[in-house]
ModelCIF file with pLDDT and N, C-alpha, C, O atoms, coordinates in Angstrom:
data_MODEL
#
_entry.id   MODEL 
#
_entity.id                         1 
_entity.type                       polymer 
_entity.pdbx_number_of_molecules   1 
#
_entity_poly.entity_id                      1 
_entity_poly.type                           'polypeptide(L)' 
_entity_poly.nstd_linkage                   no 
_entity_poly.nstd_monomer                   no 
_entity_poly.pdbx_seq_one_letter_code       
;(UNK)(UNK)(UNK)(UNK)(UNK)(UNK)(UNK)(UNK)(UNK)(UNK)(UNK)(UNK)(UNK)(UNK)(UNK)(UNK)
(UNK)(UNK)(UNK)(UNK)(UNK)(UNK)(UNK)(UNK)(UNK)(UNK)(UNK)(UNK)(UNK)(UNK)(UNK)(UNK)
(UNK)(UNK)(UNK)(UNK)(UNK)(UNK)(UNK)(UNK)(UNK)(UNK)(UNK)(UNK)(UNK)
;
_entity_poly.pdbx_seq_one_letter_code_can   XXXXXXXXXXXXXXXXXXXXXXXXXXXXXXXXXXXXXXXXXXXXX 
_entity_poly.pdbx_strand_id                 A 
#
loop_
_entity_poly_seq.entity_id 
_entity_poly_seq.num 
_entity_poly_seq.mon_id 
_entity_poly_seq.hetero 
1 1  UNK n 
1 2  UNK n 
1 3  UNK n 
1 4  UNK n 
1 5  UNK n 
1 6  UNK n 
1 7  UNK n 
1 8  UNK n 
1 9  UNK n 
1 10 UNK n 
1 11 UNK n 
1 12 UNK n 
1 13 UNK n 
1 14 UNK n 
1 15 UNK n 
1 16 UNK n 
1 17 UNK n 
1 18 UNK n 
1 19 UNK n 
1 20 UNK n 
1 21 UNK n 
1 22 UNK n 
1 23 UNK n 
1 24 UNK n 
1 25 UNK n 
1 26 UNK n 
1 27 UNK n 
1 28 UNK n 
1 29 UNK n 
1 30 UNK n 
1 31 UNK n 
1 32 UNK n 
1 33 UNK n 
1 34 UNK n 
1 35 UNK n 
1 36 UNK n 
1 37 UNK n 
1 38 UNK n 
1 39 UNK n 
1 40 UNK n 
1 41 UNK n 
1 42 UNK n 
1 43 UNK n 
1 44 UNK n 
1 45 UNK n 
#
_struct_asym.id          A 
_struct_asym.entity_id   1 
#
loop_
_ma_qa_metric.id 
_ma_qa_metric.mode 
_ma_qa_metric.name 
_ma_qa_metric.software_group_id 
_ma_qa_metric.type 
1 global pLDDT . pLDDT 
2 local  pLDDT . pLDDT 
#
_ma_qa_metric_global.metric_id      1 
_ma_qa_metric_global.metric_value   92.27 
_ma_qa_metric_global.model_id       1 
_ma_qa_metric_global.ordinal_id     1 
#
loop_
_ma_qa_metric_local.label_asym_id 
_ma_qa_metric_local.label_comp_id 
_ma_qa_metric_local.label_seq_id 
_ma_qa_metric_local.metric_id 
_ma_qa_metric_local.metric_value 
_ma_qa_metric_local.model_id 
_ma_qa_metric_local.ordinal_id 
A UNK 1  2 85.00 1 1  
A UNK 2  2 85.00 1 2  
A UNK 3  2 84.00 1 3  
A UNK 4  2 82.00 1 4  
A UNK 5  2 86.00 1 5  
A UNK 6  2 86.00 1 6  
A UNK 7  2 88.00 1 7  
A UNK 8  2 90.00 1 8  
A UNK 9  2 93.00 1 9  
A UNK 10 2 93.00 1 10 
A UNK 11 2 93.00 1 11 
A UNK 12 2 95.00 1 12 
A UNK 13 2 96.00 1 13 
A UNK 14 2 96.00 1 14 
A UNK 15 2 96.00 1 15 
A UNK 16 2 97.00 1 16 
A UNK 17 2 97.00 1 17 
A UNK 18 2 97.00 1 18 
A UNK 19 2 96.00 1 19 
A UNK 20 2 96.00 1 20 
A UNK 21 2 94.00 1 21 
A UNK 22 2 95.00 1 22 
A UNK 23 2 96.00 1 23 
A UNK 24 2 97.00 1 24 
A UNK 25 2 97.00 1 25 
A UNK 26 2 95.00 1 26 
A UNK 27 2 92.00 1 27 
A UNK 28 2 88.00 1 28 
A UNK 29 2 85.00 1 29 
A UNK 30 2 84.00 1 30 
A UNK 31 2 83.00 1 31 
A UNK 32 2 87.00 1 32 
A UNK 33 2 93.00 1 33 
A UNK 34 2 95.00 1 34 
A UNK 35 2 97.00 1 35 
A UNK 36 2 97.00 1 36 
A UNK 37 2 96.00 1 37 
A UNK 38 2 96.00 1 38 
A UNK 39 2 95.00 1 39 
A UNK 40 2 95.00 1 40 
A UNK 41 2 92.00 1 41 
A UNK 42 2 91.00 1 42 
A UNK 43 2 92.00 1 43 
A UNK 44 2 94.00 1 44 
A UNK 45 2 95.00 1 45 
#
loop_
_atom_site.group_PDB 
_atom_site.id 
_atom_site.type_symbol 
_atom_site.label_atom_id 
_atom_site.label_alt_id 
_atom_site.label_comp_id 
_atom_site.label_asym_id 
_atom_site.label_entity_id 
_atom_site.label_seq_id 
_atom_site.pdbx_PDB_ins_code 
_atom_site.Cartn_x 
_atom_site.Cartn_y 
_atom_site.Cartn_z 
_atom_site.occupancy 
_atom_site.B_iso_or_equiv 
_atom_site.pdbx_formal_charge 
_atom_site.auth_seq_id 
_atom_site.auth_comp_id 
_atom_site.auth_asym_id 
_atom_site.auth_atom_id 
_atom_site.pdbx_PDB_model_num 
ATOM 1   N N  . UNK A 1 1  ? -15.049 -15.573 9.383  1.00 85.00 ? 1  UNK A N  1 
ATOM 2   C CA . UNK A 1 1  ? -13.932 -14.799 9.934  1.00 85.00 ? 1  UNK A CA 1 
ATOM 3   C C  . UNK A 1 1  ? -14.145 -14.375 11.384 1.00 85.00 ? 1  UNK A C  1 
ATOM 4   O O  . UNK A 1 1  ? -13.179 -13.893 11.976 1.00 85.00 ? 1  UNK A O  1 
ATOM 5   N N  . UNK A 1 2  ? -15.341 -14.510 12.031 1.00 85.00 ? 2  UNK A N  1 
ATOM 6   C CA . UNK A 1 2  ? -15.464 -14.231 13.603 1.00 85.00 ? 2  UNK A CA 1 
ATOM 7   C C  . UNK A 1 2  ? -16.141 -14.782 14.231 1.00 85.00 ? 2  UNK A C  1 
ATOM 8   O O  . UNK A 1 2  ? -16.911 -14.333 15.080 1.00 85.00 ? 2  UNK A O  1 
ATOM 9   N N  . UNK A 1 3  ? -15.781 -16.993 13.583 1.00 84.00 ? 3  UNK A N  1 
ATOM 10  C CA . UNK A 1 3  ? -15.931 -17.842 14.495 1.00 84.00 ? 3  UNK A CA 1 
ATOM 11  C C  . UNK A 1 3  ? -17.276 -17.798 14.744 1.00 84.00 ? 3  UNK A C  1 
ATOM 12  O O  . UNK A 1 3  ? -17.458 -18.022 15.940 1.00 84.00 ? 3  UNK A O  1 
ATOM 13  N N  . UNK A 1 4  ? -18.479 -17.577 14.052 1.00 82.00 ? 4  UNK A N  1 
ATOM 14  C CA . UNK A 1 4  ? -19.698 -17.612 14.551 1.00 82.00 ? 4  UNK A CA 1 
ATOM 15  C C  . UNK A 1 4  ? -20.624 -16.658 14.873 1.00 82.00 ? 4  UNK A C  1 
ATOM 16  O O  . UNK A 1 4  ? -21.775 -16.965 15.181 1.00 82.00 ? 4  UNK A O  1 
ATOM 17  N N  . UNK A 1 5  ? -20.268 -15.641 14.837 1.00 86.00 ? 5  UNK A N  1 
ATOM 18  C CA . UNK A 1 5  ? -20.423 -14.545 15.372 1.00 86.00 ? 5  UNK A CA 1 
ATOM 19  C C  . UNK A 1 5  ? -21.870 -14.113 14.547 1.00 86.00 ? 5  UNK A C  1 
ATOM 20  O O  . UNK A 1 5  ? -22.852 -13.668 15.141 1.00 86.00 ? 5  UNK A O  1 
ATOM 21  N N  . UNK A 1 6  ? -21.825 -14.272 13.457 1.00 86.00 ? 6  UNK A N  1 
ATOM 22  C CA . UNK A 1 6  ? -23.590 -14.164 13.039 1.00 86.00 ? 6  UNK A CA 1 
ATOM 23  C C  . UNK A 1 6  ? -24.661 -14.934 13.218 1.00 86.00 ? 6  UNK A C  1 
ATOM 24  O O  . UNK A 1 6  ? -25.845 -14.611 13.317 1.00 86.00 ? 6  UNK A O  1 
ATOM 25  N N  . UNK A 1 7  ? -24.021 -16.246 13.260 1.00 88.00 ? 7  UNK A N  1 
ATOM 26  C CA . UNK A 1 7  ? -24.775 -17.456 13.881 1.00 88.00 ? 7  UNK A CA 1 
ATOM 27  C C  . UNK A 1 7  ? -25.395 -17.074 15.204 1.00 88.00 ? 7  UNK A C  1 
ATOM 28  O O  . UNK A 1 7  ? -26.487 -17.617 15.370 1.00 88.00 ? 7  UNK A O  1 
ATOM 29  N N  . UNK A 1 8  ? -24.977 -16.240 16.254 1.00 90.00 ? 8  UNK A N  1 
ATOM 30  C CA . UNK A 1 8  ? -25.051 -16.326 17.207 1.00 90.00 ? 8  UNK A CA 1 
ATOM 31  C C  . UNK A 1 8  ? -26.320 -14.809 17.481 1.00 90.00 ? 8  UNK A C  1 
ATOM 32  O O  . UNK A 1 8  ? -27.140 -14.603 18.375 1.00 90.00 ? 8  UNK A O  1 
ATOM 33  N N  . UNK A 1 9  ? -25.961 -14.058 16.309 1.00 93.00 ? 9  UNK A N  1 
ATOM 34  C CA . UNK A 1 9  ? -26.852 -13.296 15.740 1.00 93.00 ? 9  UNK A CA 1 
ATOM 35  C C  . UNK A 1 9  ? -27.981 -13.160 15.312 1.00 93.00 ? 9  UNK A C  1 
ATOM 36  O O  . UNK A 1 9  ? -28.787 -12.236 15.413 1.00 93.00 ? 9  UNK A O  1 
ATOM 37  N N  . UNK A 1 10 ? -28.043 -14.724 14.515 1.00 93.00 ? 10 UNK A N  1 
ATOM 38  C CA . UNK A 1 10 ? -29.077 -14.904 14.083 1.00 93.00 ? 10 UNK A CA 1 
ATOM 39  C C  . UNK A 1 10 ? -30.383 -15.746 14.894 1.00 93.00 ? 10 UNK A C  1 
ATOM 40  O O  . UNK A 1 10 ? -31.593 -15.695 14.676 1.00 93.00 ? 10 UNK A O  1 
ATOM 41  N N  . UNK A 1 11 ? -29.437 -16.687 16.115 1.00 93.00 ? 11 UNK A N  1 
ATOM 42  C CA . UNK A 1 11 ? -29.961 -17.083 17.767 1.00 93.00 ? 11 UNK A CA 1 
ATOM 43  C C  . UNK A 1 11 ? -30.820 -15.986 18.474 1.00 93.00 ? 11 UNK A C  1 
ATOM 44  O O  . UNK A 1 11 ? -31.983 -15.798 18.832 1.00 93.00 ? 11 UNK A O  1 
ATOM 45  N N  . UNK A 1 12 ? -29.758 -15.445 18.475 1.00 95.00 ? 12 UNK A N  1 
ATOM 46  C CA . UNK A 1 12 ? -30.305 -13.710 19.390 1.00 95.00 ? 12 UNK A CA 1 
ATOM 47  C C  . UNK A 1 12 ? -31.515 -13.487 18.906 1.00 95.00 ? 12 UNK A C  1 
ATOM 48  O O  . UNK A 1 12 ? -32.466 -13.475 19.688 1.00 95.00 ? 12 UNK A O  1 
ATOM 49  N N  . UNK A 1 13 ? -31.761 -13.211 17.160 1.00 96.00 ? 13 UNK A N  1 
ATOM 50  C CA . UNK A 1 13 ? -32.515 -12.402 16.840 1.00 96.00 ? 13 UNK A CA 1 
ATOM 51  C C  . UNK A 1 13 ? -33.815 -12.865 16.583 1.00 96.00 ? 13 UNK A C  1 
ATOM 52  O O  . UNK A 1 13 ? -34.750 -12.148 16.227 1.00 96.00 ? 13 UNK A O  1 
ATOM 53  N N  . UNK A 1 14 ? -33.877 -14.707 16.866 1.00 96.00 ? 14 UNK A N  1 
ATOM 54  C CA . UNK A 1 14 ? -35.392 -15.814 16.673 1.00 96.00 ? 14 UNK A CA 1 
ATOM 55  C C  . UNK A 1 14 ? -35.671 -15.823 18.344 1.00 96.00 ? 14 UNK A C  1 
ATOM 56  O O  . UNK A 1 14 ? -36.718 -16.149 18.903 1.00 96.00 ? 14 UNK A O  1 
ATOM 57  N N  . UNK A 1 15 ? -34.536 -15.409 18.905 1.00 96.00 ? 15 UNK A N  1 
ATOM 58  C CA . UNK A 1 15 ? -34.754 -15.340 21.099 1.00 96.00 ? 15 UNK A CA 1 
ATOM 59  C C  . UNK A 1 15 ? -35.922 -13.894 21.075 1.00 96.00 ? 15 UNK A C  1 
ATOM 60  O O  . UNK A 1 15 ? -36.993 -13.723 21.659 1.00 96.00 ? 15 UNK A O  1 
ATOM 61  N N  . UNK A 1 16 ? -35.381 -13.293 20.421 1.00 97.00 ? 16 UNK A N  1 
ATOM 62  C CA . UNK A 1 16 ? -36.062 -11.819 20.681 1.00 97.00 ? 16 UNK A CA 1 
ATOM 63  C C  . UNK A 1 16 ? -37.070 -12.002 19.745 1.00 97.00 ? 16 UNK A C  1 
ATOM 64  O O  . UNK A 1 16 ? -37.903 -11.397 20.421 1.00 97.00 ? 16 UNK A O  1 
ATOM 65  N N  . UNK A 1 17 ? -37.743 -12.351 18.686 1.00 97.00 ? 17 UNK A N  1 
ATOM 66  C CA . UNK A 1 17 ? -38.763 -12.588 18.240 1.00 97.00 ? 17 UNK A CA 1 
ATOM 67  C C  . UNK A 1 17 ? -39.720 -13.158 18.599 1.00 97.00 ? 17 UNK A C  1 
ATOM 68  O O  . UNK A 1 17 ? -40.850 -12.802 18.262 1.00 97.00 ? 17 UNK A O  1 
ATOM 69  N N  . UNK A 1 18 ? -39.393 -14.541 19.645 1.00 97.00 ? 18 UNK A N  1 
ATOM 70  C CA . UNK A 1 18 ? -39.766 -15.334 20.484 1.00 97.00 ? 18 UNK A CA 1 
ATOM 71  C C  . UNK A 1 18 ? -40.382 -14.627 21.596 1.00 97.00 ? 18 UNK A C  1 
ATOM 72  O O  . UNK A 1 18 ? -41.327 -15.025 22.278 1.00 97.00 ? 18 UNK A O  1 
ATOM 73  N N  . UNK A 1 19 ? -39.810 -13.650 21.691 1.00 96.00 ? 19 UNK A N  1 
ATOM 74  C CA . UNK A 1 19 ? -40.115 -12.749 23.190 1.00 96.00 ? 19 UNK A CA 1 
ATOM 75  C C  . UNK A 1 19 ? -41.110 -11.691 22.564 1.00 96.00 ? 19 UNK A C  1 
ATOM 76  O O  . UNK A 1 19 ? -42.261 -11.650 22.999 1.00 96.00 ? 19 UNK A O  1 
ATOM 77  N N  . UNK A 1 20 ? -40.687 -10.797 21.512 1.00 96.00 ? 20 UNK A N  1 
ATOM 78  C CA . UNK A 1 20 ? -41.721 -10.017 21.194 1.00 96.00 ? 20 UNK A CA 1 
ATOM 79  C C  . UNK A 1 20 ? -42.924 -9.800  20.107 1.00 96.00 ? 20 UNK A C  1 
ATOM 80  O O  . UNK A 1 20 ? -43.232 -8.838  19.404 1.00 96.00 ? 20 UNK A O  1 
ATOM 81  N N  . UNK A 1 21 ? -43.441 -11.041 20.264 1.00 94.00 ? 21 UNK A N  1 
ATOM 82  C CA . UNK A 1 21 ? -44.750 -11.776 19.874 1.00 94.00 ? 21 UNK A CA 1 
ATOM 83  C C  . UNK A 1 21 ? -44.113 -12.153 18.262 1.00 94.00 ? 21 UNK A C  1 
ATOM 84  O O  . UNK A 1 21 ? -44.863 -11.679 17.408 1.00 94.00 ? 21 UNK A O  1 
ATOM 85  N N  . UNK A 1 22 ? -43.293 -12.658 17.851 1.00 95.00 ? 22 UNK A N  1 
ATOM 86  C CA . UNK A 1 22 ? -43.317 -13.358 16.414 1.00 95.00 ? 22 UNK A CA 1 
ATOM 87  C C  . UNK A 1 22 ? -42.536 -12.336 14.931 1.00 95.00 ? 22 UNK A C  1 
ATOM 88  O O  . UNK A 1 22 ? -42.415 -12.503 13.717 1.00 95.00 ? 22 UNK A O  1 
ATOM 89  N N  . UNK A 1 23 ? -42.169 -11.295 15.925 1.00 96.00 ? 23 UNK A N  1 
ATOM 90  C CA . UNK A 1 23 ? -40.981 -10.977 14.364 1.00 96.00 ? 23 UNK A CA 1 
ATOM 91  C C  . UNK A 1 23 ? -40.220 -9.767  15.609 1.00 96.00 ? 23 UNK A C  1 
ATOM 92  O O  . UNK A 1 23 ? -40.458 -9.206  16.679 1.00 96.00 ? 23 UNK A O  1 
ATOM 93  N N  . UNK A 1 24 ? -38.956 -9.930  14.303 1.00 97.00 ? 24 UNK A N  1 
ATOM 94  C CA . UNK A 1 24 ? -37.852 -8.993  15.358 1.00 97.00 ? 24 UNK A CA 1 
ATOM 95  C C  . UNK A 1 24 ? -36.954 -8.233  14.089 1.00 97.00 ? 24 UNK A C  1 
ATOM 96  O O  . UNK A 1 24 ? -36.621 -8.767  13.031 1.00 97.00 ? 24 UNK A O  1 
ATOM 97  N N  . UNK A 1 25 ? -36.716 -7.052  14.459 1.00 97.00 ? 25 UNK A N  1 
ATOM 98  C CA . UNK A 1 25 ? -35.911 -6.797  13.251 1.00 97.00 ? 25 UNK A CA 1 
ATOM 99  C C  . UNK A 1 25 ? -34.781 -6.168  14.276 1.00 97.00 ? 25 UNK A C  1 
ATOM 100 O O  . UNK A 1 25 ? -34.801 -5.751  15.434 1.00 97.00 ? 25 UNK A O  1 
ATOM 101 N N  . UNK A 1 26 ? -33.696 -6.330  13.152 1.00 95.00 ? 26 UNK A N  1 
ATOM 102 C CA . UNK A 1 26 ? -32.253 -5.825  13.911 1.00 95.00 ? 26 UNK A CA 1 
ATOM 103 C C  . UNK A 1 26 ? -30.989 -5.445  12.770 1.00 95.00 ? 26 UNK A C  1 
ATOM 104 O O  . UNK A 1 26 ? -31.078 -5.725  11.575 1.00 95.00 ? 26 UNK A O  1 
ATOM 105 N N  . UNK A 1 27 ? -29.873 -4.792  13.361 1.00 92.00 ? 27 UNK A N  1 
ATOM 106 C CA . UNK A 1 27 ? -28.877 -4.463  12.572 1.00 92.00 ? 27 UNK A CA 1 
ATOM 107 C C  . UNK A 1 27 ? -27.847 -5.626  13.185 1.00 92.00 ? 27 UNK A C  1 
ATOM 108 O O  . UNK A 1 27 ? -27.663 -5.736  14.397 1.00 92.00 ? 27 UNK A O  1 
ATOM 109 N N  . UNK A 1 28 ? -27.329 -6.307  12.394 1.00 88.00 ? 28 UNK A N  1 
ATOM 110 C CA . UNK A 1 28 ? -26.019 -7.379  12.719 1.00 88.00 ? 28 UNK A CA 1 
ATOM 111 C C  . UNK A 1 28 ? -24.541 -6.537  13.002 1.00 88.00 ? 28 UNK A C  1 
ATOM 112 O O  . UNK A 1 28 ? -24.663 -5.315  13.089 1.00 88.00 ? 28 UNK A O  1 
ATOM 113 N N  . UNK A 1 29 ? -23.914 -6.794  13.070 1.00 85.00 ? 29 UNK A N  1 
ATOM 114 C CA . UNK A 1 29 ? -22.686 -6.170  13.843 1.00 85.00 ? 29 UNK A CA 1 
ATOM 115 C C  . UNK A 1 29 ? -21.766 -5.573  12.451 1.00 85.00 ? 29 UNK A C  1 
ATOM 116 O O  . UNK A 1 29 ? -20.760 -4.897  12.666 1.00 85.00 ? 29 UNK A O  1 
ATOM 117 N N  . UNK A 1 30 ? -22.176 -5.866  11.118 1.00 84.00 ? 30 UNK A N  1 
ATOM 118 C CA . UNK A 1 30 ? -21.444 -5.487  9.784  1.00 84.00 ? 30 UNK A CA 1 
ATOM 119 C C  . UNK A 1 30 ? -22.687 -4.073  9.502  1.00 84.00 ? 30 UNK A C  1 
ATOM 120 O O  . UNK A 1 30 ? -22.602 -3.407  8.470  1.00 84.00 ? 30 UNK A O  1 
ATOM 121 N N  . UNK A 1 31 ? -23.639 -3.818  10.425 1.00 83.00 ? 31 UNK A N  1 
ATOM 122 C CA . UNK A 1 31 ? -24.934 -3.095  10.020 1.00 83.00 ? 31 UNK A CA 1 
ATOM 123 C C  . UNK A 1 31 ? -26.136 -2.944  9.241  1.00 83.00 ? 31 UNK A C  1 
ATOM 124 O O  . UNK A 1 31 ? -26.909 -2.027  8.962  1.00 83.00 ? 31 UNK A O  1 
ATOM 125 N N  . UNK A 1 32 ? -25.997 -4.379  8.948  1.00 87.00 ? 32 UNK A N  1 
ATOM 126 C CA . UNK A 1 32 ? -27.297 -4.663  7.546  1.00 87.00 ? 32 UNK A CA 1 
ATOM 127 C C  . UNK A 1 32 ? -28.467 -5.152  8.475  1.00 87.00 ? 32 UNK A C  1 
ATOM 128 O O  . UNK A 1 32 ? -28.558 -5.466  9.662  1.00 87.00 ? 32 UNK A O  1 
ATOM 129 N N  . UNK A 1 33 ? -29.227 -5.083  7.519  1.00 93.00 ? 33 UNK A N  1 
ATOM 130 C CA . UNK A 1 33 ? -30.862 -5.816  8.669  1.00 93.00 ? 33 UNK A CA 1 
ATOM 131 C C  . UNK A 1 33 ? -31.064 -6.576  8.362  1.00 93.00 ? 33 UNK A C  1 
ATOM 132 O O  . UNK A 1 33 ? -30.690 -7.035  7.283  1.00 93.00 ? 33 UNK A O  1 
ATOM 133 N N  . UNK A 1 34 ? -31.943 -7.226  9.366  1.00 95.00 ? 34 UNK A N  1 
ATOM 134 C CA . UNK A 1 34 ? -32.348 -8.678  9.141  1.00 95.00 ? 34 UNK A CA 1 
ATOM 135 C C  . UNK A 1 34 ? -33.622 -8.757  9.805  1.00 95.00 ? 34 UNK A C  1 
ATOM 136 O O  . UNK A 1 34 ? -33.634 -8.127  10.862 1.00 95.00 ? 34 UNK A O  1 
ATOM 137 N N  . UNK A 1 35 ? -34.819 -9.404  9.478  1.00 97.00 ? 35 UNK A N  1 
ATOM 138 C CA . UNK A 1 35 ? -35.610 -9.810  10.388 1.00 97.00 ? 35 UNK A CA 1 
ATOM 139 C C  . UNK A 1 35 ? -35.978 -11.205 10.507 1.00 97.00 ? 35 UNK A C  1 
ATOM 140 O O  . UNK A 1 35 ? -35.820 -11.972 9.557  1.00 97.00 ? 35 UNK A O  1 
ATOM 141 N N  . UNK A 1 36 ? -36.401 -11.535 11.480 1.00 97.00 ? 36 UNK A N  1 
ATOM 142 C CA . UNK A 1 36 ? -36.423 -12.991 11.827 1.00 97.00 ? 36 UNK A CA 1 
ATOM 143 C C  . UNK A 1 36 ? -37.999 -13.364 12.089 1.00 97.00 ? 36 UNK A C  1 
ATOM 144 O O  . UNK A 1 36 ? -38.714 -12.384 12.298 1.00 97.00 ? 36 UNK A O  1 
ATOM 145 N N  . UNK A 1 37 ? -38.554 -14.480 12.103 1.00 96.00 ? 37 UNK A N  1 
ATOM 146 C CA . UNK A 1 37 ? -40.034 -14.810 12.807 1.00 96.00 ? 37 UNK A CA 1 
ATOM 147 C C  . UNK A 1 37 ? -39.112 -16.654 13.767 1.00 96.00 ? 37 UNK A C  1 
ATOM 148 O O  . UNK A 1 37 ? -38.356 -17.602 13.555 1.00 96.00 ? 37 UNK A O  1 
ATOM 149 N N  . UNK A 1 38 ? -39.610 -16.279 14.354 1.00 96.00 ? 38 UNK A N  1 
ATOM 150 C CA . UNK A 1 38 ? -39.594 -17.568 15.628 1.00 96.00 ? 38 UNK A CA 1 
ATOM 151 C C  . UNK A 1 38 ? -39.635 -18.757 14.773 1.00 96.00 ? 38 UNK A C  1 
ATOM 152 O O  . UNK A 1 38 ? -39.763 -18.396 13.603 1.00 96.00 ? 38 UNK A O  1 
ATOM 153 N N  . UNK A 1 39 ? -39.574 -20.111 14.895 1.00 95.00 ? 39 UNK A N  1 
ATOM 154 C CA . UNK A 1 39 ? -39.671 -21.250 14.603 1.00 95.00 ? 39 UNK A CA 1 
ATOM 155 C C  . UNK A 1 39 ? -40.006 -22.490 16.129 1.00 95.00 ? 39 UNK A C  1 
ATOM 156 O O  . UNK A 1 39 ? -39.237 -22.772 17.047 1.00 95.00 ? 39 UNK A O  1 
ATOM 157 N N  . UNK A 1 40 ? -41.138 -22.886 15.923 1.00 95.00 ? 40 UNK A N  1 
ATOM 158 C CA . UNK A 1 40 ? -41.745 -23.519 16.983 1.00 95.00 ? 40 UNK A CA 1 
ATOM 159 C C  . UNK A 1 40 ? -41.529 -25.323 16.810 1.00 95.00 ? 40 UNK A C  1 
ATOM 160 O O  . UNK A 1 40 ? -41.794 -25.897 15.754 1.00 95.00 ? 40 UNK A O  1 
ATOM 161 N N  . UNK A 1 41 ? -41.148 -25.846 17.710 1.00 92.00 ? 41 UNK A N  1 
ATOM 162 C CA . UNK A 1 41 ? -41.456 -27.431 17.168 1.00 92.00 ? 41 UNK A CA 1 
ATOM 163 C C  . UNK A 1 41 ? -42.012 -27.925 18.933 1.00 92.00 ? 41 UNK A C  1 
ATOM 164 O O  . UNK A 1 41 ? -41.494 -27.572 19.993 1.00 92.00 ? 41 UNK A O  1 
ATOM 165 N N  . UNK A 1 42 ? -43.250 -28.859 18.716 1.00 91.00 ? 42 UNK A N  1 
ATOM 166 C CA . UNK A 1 42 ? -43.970 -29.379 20.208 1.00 91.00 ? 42 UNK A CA 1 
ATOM 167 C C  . UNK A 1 42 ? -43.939 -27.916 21.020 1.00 91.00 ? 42 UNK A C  1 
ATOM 168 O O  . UNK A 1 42 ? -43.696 -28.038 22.221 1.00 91.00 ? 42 UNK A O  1 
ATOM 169 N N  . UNK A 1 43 ? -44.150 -26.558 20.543 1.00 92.00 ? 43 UNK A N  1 
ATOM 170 C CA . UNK A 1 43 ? -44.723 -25.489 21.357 1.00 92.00 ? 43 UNK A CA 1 
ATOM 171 C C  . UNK A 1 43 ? -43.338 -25.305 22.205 1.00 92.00 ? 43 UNK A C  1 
ATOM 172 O O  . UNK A 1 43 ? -43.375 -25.372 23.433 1.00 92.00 ? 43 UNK A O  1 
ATOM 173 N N  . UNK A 1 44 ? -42.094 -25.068 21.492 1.00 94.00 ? 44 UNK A N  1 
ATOM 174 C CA . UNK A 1 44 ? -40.554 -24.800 21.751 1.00 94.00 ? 44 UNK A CA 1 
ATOM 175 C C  . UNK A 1 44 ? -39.780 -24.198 21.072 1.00 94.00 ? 44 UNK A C  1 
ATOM 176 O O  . UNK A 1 44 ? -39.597 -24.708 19.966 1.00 94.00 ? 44 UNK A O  1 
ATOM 177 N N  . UNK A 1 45 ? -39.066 -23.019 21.347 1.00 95.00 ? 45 UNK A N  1 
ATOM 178 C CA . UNK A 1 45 ? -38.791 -22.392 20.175 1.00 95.00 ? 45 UNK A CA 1 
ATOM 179 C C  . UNK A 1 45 ? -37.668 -23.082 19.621 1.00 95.00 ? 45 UNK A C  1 
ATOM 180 O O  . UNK A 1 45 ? -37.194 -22.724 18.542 1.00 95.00 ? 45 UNK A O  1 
#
């Protein structure tokens, strides 16, 4: 119903895990949590 909009959430939230050494936790825009860990392929996130 908003075209992507968690998808883009769930981008955000492996970018910022990526950045702050390997896990990220966050509230999505409906307010539930989620945490993420990075995914690497050839040392790329």
């Amino acid at each position: 119903k908003t075209e992507g909009k968690c998808e883009k959430t769930h981008l955000y939230g492996s970018i910022q895990a990526d950045r702050f050494g390997g896990k990220y936790v966050f509230f999505c825009h409906l307010g539930l949590v989620h945490w993420v860990t990075p995914v690497y392929r050839e040392d790329q996130l």
